[in-house]
C-alpha atoms as a PDB file:
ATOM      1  CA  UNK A   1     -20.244  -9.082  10.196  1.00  0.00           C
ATOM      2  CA  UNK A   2     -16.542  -9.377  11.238  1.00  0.00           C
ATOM      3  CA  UNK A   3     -14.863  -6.344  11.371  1.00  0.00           C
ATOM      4  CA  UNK A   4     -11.401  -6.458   9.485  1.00  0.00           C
ATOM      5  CA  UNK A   5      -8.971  -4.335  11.767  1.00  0.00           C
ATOM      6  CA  UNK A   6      -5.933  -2.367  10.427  1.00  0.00           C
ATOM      7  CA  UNK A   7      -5.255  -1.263  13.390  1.00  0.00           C
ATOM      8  CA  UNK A   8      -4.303  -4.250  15.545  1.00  0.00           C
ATOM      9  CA  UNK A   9      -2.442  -6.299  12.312  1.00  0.00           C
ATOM     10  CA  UNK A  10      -0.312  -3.215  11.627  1.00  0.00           C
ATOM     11  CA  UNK A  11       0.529  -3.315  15.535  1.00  0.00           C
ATOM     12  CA  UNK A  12       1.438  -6.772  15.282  1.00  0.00           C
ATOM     13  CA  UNK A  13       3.823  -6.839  12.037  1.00  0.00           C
ATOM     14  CA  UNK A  14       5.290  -3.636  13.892  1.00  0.00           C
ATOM     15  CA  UNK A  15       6.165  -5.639  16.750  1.00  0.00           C
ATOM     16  CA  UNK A  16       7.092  -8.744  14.565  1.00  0.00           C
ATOM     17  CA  UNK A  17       9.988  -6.343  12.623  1.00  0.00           C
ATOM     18  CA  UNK A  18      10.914  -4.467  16.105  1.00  0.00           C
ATOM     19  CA  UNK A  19      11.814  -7.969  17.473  1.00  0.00           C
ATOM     20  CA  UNK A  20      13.875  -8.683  14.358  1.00  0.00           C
ATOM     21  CA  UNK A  21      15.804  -6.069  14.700  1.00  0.00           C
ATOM     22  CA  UNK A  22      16.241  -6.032  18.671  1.00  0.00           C
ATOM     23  CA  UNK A  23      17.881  -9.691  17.568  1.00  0.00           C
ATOM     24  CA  UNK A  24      20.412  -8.145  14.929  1.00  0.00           C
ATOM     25  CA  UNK A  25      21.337  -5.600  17.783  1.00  0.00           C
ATOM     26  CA  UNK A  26      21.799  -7.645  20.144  1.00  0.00           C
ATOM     27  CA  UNK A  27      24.155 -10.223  17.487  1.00  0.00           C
ATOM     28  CA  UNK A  28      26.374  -6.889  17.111  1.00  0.00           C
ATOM     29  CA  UNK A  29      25.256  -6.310  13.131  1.00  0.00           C
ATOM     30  CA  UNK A  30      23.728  -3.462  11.115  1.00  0.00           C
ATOM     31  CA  UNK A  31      20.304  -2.596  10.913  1.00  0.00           C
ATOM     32  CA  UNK A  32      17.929  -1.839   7.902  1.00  0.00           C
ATOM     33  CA  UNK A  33      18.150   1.464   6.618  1.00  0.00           C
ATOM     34  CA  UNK A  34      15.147   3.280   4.895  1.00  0.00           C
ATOM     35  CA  UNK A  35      15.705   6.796   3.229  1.00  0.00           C
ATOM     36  CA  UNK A  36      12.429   8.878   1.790  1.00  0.00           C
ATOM     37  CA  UNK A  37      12.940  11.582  -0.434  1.00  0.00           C
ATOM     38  CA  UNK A  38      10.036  14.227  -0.919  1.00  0.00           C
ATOM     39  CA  UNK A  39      10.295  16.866  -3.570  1.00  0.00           C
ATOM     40  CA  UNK A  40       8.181  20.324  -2.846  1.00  0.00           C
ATOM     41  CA  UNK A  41       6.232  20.848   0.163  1.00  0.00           C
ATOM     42  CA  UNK A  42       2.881  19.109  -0.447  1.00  0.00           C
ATOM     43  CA  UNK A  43       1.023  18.801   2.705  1.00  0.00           C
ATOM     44  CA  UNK A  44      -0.423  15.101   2.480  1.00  0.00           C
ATOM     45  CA  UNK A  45       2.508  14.004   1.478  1.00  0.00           C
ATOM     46  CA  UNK A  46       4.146  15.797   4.677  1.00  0.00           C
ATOM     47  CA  UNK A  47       2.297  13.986   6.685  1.00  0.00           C
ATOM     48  CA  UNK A  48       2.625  10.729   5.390  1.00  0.00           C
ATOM     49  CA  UNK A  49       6.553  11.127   5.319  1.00  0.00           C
ATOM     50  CA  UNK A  50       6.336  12.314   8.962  1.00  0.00           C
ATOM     51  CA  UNK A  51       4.676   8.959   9.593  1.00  0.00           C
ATOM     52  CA  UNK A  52       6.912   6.974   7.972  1.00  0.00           C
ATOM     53  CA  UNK A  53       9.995   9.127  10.434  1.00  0.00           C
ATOM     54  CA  UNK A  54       7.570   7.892  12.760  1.00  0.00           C
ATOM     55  CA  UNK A  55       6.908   4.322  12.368  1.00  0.00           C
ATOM     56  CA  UNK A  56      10.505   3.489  11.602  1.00  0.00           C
ATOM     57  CA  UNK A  57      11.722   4.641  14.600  1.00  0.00           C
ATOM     58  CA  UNK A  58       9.267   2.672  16.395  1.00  0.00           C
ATOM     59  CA  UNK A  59      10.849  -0.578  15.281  1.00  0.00           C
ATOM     60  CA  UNK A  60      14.043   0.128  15.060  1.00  0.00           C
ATOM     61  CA  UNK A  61      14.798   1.203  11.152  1.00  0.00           C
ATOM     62  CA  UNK A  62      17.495   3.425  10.706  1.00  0.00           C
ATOM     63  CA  UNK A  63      16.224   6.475   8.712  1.00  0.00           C
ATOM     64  CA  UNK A  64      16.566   9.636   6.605  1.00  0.00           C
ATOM     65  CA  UNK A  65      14.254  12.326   4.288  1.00  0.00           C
ATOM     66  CA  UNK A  66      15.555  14.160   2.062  1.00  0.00           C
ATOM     67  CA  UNK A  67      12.835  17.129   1.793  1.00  0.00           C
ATOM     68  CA  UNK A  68      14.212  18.923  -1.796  1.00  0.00           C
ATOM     69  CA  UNK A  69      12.701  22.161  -3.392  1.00  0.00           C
ATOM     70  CA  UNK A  70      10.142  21.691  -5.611  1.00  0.00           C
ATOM     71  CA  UNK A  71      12.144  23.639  -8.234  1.00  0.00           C
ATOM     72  CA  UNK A  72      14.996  21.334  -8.051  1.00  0.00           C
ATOM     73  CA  UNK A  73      16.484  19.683 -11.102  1.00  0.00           C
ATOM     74  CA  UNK A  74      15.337  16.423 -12.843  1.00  0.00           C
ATOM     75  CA  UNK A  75      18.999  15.780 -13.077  1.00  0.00           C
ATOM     76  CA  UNK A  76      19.629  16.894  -8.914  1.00  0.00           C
ATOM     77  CA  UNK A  77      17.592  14.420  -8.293  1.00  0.00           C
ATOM     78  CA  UNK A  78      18.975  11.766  -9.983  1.00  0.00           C
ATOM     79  CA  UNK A  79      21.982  12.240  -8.839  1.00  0.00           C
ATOM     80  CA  UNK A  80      21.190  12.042  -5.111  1.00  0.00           C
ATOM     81  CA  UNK A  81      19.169   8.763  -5.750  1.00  0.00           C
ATOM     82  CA  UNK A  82      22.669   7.277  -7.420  1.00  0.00           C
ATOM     83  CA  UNK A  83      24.277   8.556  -4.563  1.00  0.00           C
ATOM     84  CA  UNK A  84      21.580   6.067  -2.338  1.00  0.00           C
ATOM     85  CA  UNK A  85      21.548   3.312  -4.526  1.00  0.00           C
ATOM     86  CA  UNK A  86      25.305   3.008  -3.509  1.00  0.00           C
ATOM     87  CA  UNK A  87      25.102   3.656   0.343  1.00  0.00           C
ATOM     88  CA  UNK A  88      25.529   0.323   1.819  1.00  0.00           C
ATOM     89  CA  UNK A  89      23.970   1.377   4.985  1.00  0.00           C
ATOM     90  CA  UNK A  90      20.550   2.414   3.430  1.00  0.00           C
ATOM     91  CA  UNK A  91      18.846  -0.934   1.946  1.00  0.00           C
ATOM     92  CA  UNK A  92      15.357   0.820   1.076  1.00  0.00           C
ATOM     93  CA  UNK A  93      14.599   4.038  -0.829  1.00  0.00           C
ATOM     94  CA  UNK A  94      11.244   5.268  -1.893  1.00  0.00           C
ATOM     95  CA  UNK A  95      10.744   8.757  -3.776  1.00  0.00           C
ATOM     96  CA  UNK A  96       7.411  10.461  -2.638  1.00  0.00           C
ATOM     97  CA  UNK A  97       4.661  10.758  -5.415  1.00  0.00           C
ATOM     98  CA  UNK A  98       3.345  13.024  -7.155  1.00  0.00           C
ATOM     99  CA  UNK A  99       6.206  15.023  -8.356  1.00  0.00           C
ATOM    100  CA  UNK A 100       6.445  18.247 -10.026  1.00  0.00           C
ATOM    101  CA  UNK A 101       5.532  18.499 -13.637  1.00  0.00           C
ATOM    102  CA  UNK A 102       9.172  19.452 -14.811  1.00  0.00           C
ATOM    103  CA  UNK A 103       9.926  15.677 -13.302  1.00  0.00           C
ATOM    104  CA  UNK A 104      10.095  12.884 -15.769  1.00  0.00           C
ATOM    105  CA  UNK A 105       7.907  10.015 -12.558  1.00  0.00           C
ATOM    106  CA  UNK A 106       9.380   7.114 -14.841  1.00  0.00           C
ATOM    107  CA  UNK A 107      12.587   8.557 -15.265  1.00  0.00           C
ATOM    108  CA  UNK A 108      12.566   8.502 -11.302  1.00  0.00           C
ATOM    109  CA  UNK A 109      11.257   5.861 -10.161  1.00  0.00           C
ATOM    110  CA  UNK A 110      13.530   3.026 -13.037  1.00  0.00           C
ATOM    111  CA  UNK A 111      16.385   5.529 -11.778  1.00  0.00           C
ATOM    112  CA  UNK A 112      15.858   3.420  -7.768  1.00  0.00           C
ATOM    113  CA  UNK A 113      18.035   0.335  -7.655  1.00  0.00           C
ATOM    114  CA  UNK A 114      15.316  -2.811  -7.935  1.00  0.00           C
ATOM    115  CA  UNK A 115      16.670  -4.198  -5.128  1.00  0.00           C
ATOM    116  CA  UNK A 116      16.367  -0.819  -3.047  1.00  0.00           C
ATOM    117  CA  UNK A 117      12.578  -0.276  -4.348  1.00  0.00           C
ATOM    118  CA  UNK A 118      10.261  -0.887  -1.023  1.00  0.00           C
ATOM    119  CA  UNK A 119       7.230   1.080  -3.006  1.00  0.00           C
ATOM    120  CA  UNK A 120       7.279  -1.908  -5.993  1.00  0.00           C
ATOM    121  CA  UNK A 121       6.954   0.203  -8.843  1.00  0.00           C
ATOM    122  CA  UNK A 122      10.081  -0.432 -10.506  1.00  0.00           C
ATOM    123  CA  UNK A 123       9.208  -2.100 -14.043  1.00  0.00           C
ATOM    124  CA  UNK A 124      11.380  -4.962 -12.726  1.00  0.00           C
ATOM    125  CA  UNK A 125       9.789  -5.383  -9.707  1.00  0.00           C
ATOM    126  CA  UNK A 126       6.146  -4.929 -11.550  1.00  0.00           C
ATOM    127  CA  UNK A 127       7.393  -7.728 -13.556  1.00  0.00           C
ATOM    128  CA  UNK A 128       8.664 -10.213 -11.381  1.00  0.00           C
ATOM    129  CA  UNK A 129       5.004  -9.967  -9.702  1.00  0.00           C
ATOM    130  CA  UNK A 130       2.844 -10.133 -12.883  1.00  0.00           C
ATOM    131  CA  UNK A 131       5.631 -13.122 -13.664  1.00  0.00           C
ATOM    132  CA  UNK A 132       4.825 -14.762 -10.351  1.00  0.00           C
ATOM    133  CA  UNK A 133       8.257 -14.407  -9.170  1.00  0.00           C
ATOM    134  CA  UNK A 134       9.782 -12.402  -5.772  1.00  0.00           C
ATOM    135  CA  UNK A 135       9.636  -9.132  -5.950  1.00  0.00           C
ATOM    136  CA  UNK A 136       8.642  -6.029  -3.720  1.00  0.00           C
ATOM    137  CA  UNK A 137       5.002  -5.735  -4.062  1.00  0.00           C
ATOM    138  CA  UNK A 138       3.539  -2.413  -3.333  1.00  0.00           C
ATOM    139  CA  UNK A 139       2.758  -1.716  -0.074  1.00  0.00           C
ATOM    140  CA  UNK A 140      -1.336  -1.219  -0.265  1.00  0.00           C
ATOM    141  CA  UNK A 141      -1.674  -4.310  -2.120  1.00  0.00           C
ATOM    142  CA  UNK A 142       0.866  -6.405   0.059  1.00  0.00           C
ATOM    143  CA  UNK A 143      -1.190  -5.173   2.872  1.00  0.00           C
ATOM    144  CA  UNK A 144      -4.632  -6.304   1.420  1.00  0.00           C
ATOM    145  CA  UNK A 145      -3.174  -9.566   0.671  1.00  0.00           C
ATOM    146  CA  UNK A 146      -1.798  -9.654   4.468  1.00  0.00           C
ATOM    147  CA  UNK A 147      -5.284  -8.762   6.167  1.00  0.00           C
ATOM    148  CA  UNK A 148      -6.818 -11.690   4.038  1.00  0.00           C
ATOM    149  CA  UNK A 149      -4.368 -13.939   5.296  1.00  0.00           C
ATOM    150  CA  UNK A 150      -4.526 -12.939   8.692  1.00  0.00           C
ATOM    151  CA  UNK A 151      -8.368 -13.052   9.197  1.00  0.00           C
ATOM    152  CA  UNK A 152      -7.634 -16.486   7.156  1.00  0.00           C
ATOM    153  CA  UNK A 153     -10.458 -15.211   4.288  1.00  0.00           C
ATOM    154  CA  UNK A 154     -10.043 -18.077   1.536  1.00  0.00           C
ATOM    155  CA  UNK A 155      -9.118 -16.506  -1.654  1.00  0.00           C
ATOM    156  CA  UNK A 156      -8.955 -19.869  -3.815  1.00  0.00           C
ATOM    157  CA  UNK A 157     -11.432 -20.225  -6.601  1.00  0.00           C
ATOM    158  CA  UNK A 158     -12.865 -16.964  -5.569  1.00  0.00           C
ATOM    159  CA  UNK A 159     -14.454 -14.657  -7.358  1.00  0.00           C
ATOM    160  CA  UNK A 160     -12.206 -10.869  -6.326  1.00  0.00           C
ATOM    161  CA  UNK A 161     -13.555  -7.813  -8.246  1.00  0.00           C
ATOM    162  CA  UNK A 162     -11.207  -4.791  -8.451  1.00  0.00           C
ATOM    163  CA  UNK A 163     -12.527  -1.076  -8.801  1.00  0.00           C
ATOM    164  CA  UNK A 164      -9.510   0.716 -10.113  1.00  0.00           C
ATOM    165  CA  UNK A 165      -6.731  -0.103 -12.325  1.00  0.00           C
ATOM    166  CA  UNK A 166      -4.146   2.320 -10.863  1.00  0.00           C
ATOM    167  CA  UNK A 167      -0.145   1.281 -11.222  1.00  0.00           C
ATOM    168  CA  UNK A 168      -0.652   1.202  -6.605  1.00  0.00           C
ATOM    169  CA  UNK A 169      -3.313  -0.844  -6.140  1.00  0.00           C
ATOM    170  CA  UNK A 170      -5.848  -1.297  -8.726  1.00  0.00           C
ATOM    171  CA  UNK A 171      -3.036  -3.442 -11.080  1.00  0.00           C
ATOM    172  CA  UNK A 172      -0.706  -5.049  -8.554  1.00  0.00           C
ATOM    173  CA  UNK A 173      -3.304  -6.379  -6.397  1.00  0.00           C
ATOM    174  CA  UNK A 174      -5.278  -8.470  -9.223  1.00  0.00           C
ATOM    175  CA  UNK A 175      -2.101  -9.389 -10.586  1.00  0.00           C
ATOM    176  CA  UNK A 176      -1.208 -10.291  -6.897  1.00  0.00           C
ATOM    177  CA  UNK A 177      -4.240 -12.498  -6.155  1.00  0.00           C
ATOM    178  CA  UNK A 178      -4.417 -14.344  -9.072  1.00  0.00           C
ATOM    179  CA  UNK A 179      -0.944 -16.356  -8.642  1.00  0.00           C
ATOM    180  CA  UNK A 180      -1.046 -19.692  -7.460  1.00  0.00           C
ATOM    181  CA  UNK A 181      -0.109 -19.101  -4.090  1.00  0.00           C
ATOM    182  CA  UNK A 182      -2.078 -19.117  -0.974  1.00  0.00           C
ATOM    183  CA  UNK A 183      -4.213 -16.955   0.117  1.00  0.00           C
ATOM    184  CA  UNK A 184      -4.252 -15.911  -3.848  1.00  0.00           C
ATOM    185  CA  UNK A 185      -5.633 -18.090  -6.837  1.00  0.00           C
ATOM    186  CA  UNK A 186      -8.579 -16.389  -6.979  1.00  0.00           C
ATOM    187  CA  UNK A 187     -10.380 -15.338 -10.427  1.00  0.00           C
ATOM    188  CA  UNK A 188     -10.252 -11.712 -10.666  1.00  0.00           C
ATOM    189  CA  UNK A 189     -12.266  -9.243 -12.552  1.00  0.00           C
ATOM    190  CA  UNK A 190     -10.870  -5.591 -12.765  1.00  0.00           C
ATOM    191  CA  UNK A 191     -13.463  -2.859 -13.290  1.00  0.00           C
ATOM    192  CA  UNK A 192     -12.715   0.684 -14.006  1.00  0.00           C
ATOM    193  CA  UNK A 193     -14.372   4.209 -15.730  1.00  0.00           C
ATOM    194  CA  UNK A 194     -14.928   2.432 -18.816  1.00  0.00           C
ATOM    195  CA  UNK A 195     -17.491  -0.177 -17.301  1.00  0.00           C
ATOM    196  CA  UNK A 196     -21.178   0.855 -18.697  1.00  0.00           C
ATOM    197  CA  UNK A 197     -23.036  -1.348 -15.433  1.00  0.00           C
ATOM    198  CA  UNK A 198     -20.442  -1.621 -12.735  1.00  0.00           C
ATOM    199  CA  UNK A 199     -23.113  -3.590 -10.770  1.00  0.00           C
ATOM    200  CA  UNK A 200     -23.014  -6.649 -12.909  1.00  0.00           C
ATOM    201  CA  UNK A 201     -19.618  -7.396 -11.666  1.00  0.00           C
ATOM    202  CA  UNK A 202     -19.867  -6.304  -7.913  1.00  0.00           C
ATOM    203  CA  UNK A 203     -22.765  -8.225  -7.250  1.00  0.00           C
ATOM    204  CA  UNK A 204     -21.052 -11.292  -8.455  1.00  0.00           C
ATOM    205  CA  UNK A 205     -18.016 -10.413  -6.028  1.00  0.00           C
ATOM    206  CA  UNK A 206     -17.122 -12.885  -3.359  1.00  0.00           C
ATOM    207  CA  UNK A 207     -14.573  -9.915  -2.295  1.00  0.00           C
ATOM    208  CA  UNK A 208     -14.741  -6.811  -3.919  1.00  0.00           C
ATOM    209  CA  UNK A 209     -11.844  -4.317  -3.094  1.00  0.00           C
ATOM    210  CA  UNK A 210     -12.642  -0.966  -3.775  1.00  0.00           C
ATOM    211  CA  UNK A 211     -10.003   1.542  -4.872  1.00  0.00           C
ATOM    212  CA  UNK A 212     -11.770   4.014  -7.360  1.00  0.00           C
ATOM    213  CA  UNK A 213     -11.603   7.447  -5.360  1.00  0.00           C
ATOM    214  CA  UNK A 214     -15.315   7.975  -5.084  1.00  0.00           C
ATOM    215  CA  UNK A 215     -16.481   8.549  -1.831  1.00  0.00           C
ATOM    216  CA  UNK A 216     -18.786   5.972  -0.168  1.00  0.00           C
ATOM    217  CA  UNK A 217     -19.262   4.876  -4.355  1.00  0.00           C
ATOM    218  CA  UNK A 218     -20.488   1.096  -3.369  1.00  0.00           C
ATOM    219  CA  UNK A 219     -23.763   0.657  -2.024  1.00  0.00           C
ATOM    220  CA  UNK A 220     -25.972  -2.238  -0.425  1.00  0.00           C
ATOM    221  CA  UNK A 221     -27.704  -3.048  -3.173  1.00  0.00           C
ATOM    222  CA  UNK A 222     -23.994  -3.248  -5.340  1.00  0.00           C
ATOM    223  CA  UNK A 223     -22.959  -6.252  -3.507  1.00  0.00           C
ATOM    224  CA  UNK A 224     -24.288  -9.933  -2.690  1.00  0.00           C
ATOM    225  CA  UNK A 225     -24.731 -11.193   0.953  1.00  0.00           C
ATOM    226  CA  UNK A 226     -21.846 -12.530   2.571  1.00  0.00           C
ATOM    227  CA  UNK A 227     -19.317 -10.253   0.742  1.00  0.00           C
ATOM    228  CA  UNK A 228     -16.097  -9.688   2.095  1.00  0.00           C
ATOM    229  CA  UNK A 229     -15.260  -5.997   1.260  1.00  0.00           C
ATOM    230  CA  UNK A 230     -11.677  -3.979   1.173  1.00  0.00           C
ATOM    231  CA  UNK A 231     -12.148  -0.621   1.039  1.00  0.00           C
ATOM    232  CA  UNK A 232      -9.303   1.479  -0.278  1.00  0.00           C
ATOM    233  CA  UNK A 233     -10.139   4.633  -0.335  1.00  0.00           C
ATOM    234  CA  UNK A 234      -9.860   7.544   1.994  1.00  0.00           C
ATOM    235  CA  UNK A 235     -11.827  10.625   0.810  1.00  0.00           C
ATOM    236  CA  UNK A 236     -12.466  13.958   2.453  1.00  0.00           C
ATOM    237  CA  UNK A 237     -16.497  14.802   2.402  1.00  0.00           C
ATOM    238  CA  UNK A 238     -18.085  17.963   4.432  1.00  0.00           C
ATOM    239  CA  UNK A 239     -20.168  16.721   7.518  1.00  0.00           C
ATOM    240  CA  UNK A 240     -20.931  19.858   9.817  1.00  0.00           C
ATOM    241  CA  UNK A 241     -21.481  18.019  12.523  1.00  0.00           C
ATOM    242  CA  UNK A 242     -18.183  17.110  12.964  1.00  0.00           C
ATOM    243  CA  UNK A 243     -15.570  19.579  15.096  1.00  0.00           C
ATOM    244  CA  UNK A 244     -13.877  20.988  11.837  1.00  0.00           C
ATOM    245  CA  UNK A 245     -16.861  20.374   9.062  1.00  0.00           C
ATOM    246  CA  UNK A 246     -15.295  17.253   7.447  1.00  0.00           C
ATOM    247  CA  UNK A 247     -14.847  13.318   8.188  1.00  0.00           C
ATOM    248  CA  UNK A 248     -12.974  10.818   6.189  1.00  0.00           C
ATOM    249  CA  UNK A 249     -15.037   7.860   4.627  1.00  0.00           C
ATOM    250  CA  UNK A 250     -14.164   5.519   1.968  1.00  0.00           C
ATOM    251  CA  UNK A 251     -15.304   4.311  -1.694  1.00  0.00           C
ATOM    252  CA  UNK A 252     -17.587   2.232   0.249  1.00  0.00           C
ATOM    253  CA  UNK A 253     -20.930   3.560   2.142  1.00  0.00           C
ATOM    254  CA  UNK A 254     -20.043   1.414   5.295  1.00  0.00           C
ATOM    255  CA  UNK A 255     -23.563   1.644   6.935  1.00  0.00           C
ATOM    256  CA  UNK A 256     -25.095   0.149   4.463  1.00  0.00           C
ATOM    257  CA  UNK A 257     -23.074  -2.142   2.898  1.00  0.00           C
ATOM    258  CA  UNK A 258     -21.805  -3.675   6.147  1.00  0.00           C
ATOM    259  CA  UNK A 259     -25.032  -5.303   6.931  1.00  0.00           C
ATOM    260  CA  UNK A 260     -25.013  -7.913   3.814  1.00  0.00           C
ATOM    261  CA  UNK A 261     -20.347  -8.410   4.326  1.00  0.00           C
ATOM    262  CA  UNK A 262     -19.110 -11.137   6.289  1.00  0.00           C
ATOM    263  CA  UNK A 263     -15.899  -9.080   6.713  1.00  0.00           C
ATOM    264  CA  UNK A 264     -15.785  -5.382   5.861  1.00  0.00           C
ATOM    265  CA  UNK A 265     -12.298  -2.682   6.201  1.00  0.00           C
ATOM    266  CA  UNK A 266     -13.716   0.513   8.278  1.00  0.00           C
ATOM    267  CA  UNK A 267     -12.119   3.744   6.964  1.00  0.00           C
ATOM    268  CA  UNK A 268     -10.042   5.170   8.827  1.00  0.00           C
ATOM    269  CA  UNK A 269      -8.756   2.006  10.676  1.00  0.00           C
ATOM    270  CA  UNK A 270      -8.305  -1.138   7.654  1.00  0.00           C
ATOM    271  CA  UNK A 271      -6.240  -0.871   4.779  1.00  0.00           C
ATOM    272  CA  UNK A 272      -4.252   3.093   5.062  1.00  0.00           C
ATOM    273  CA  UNK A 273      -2.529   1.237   8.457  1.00  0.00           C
ATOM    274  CA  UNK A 274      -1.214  -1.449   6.964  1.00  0.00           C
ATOM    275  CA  UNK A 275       0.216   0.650   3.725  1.00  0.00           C
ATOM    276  CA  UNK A 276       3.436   1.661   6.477  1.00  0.00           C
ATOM    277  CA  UNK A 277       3.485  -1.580   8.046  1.00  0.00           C
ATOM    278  CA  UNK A 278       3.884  -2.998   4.784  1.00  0.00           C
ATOM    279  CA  UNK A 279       6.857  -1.020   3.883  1.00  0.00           C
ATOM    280  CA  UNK A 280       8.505  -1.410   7.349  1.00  0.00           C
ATOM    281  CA  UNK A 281       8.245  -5.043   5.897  1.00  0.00           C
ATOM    282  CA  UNK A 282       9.572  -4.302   2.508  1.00  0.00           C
ATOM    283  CA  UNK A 283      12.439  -2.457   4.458  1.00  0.00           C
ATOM    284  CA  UNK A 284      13.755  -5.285   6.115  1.00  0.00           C
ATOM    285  CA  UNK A 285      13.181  -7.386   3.477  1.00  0.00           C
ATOM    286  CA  UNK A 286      15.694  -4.895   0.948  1.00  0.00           C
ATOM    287  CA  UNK A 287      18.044  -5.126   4.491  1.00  0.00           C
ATOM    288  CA  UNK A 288      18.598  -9.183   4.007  1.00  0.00           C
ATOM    289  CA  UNK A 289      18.464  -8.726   0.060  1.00  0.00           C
ATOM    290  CA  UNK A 290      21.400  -6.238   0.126  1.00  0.00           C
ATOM    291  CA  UNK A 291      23.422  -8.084   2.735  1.00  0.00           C
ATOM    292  CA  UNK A 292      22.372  -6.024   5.765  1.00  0.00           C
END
């Protein structure tokens, strides 16, 4: 068993980006701007913001948050993401999710400029994936797709089963694996709540990427030997004998499904790392789309 590690391939497109934009420095032209904006005070979504602030300033990446009140307009808001989508000197702009209830999401998130949308869920952007075409793919998916590529797991003519068929990962990535590209072309089976034996597909998985939000969900005896599991998920569960009474696992019950995978995400450490490196990625990629 090969363990697949987030970790050191998020360090390493961190570093690839950093140098990028060292070079643009040192050539005497802008650099990529990213601005987050975060409505309310949610605390997950604090700290994921906060490591965004974090990571971008580790390569290089100009950027801003704009932390609103939760009670602010629907109509507030749209106006300060107009007032983005014409700053030249910000190329990326994400809006944090969920948002309040008085907050039309759609309304939101087709208000973002498509070429300005590092999260990929602008209809535009969904459909210039599903179409094959270039787009900005989400940022979990794109980072699934990268640890595949960069562990060099072949993805042709396999069989890829999906738990989950949520608009972040469940959707994009099957749509994103089965174009005819490499590291892609696979046949893809996506499985979700209204499955009656979920086992019939896993078991026939060659990689089975698991993004349902049921903690440690997938078992040994759901999978075949020589699997090649992505796990997805990142779930709070109580364990006293940890220092505050809780540990993070995944959708998949890594002790005992790692003994039949080839190659297995751990969680914490696989797939959550690369969701930021992924958008650092996106990020430059909006900076040479909108003419740095």
């Amino acid at each position: 068993m090969i363990l697949i590690d987030g970790k050191r391939i998020a360090s390493e497109i961190k570093t690839e980006i950093k140098n990028k934009i060292s070079a643009l420095i040192e050539d005497g032209k802008n650099i990529p701007g990213l601005v987050t904006i975060m409505v309310g005070n949610d605390p997950s979504s604090l700290i994921y913001i906060n490591n965004k602030e974090k990571a971008c300033k580790e390569v290089g990446i100009q950027s801003v948050s704009e932390k609103l009140r939760s009670d602010i307009s629907q109509q507030d808001l749209l106006n300060l993401i107009s007032s983005y989508n014409n700053r030249k000197d910000y190329h990326g702009m994400l809006v944090q999710l969920p948002l309040p209830k008085h907050i039309d999401e759609n309304k939101i998130i087709e208000a973002i400029s498509p070429d300005k949308d590092v999260d990929g869920f602008h209809p535009i952007n969904i459909g210039k994936l599903i179409a094959g075409k270039d787009a900005f793919v989400p940022c979990t998916p794109a980072g699934i797709q990268e640890l595949l590529k960069r562990y060099n797991i072949e993805t042709v003519g396999k069989h890829v089963v999906v738990l989950g068929r949520s608009n972040i990962v469940g959707k994009p990535v099957a749509n994103l694996l089965m174009q005819k590209n490499k590291y892609a072309n696979a046949i893809v089976t996506v499985c979700h709540s209204a499955a009656h034996d979920l086992n019939q597909y896993t078991r026939t998985a060659d990689i089975l990427i698991a993004a349902i939000g049921k903690p440690e969900f997938v078992k040994a005896d759901m999978v075949k030997e020589g699997v090649v599991v992505i796990d997805v998920g990142i779930n709070r569960i109580k364990d006293d004998s940890h220092p505050n009474g809780s540990r993070v696992v995944g959708d998949v019950d890594f002790q005992d499904v790692s003994k039949k995978a080839s190659y297995i995400t751990p969680v914490p450490g696989g797939v959550g790392l690369m969701t930021i490196a992924m958008l650092l990625q996106n990020t430059y990629k909006a900076y040479l789309i909108n003419g740095g």
